[in-house]
N, C-alpha and C. Protein backbone atom coordinates (compact mmCIF):
# COMPACT_ATOMS: atom_id res chain seq x y z
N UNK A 1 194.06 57.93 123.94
CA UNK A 1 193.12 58.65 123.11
C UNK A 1 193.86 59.10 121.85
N UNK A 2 193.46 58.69 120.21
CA UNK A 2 193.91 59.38 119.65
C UNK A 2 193.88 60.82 119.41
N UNK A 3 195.12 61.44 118.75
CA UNK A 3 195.63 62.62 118.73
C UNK A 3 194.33 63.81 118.06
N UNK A 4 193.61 62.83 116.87
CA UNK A 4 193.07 63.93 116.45
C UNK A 4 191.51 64.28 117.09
N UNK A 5 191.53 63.90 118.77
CA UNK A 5 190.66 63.81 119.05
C UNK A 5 190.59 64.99 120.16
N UNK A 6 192.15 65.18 120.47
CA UNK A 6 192.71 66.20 121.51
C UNK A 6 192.96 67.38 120.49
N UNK A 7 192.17 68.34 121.49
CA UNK A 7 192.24 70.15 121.33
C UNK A 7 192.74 70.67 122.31
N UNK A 8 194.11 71.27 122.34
CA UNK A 8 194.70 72.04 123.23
C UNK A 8 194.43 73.92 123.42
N UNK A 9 193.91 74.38 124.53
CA UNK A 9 193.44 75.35 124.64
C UNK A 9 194.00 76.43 126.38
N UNK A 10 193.82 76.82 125.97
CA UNK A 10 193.78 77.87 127.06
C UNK A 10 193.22 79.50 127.26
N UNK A 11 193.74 80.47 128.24
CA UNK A 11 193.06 81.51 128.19
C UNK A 11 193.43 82.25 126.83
N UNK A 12 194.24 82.56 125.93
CA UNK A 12 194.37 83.39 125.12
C UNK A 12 195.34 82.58 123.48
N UNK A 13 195.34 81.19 123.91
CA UNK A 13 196.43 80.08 123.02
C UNK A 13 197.57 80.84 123.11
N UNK A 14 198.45 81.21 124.05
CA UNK A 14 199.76 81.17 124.20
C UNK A 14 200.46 79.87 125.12
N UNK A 15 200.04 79.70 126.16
CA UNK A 15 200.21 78.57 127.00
C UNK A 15 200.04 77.17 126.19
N UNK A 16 198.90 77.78 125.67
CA UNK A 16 198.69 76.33 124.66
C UNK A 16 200.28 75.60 123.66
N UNK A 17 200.52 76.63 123.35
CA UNK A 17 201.23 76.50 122.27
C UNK A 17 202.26 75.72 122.89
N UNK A 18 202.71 75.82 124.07
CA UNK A 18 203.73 75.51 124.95
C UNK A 18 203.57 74.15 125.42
N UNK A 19 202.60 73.33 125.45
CA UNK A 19 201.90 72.07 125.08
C UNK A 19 201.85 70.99 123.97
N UNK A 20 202.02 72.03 122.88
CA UNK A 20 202.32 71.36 121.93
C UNK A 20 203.91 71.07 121.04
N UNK A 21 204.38 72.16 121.81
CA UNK A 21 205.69 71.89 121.44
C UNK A 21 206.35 71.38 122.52
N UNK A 22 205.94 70.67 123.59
CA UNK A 22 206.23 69.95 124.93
C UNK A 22 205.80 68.28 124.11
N UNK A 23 205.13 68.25 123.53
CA UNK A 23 204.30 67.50 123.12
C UNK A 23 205.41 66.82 121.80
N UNK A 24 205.61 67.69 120.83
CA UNK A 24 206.67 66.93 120.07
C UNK A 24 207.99 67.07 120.40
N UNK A 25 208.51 67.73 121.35
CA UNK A 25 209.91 67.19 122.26
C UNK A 25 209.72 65.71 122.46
N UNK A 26 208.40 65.56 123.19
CA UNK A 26 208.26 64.16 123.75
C UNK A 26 208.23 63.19 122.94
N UNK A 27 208.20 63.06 121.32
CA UNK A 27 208.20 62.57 120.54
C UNK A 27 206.28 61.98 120.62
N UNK A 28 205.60 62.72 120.47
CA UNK A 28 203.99 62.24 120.28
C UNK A 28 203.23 63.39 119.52
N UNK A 29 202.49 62.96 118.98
CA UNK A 29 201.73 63.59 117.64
C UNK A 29 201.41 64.70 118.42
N UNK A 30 201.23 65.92 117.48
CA UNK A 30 201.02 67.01 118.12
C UNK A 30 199.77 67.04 117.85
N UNK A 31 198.62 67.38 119.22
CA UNK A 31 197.46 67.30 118.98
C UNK A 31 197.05 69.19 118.53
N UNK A 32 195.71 69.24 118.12
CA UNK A 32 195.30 70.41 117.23
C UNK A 32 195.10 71.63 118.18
N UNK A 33 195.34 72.86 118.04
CA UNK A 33 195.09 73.46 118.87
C UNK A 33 194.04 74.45 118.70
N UNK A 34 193.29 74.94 119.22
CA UNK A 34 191.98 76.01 119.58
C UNK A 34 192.68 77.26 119.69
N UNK A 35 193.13 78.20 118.81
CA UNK A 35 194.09 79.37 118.93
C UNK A 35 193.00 80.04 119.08
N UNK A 36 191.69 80.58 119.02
CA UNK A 36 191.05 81.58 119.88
C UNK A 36 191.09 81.58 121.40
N UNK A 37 191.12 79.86 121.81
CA UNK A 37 190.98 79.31 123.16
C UNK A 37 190.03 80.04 123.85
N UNK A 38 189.45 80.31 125.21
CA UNK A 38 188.90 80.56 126.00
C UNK A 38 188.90 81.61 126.10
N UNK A 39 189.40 83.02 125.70
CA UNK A 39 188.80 84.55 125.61
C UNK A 39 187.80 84.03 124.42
N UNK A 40 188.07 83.74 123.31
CA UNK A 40 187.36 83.76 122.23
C UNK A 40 185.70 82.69 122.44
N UNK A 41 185.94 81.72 122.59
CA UNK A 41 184.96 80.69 122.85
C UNK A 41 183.93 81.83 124.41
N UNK A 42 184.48 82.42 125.14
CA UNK A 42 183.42 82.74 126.32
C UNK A 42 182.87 84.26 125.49
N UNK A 43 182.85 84.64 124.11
CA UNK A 43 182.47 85.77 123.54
C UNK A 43 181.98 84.98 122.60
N UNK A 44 181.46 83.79 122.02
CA UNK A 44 180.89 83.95 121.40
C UNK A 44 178.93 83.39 121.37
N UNK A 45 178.95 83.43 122.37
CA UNK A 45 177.76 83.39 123.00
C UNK A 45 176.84 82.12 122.28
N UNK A 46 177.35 81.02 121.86
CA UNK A 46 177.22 79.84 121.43
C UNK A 46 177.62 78.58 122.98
N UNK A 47 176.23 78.02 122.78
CA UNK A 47 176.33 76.78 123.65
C UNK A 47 176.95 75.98 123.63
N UNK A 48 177.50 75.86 125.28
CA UNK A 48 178.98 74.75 125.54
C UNK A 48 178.33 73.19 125.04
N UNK A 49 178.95 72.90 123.59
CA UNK A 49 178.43 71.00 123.68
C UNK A 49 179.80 70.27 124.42
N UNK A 50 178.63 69.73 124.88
CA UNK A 50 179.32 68.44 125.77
C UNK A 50 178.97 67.12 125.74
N UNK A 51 179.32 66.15 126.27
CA UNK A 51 179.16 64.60 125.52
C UNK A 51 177.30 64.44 125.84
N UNK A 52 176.91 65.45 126.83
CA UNK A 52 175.44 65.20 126.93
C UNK A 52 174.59 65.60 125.96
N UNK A 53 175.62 66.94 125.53
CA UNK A 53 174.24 67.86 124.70
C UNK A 53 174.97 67.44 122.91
N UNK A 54 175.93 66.74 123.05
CA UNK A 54 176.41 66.36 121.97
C UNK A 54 175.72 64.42 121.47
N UNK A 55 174.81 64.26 122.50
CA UNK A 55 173.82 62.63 122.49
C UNK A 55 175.48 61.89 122.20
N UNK A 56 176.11 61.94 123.25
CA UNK A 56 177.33 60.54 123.32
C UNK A 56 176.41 59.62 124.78
C-alpha cells in the first residue's frame, strides 16, 4: 500500500509517533500521522467514514 495512503494513530499520538520513527529506522517512507488520534476523533462527534459510507 502506498505510504500516502497510511495514517498512523493511536489513543493520544504518542505511541504513534513511535511507529513512525520505527518506520524510518526501517528505511520506509514515513507514513502521515493523525496527532489528535483517537481522544480527539471520539470528541468530535462527526461520522466514522468507512470504505462503505465513503461509496468504495
Amino acid at each position: 500500500m502506498p505510504t500516502d495512503r497510511i495514517i498512523v494513530h493511536c489513543g493520544s499520538g504518542v505511541t504513534a509517533c513511535h511507529l513512525l520513527l520505527a518506520a524510518d529506522y526501517a528505511g520506509l517512507d514515513i507514513p502521515k500521522l493523525y496527532v489528535g488520534s483517537w481522544s480527539e476523533w471520539s470528541r468530535n462527534n462527526k461520522e466514522m467514514v468507512t470504505a462503505d459510507t465513503a461509496g468504495h
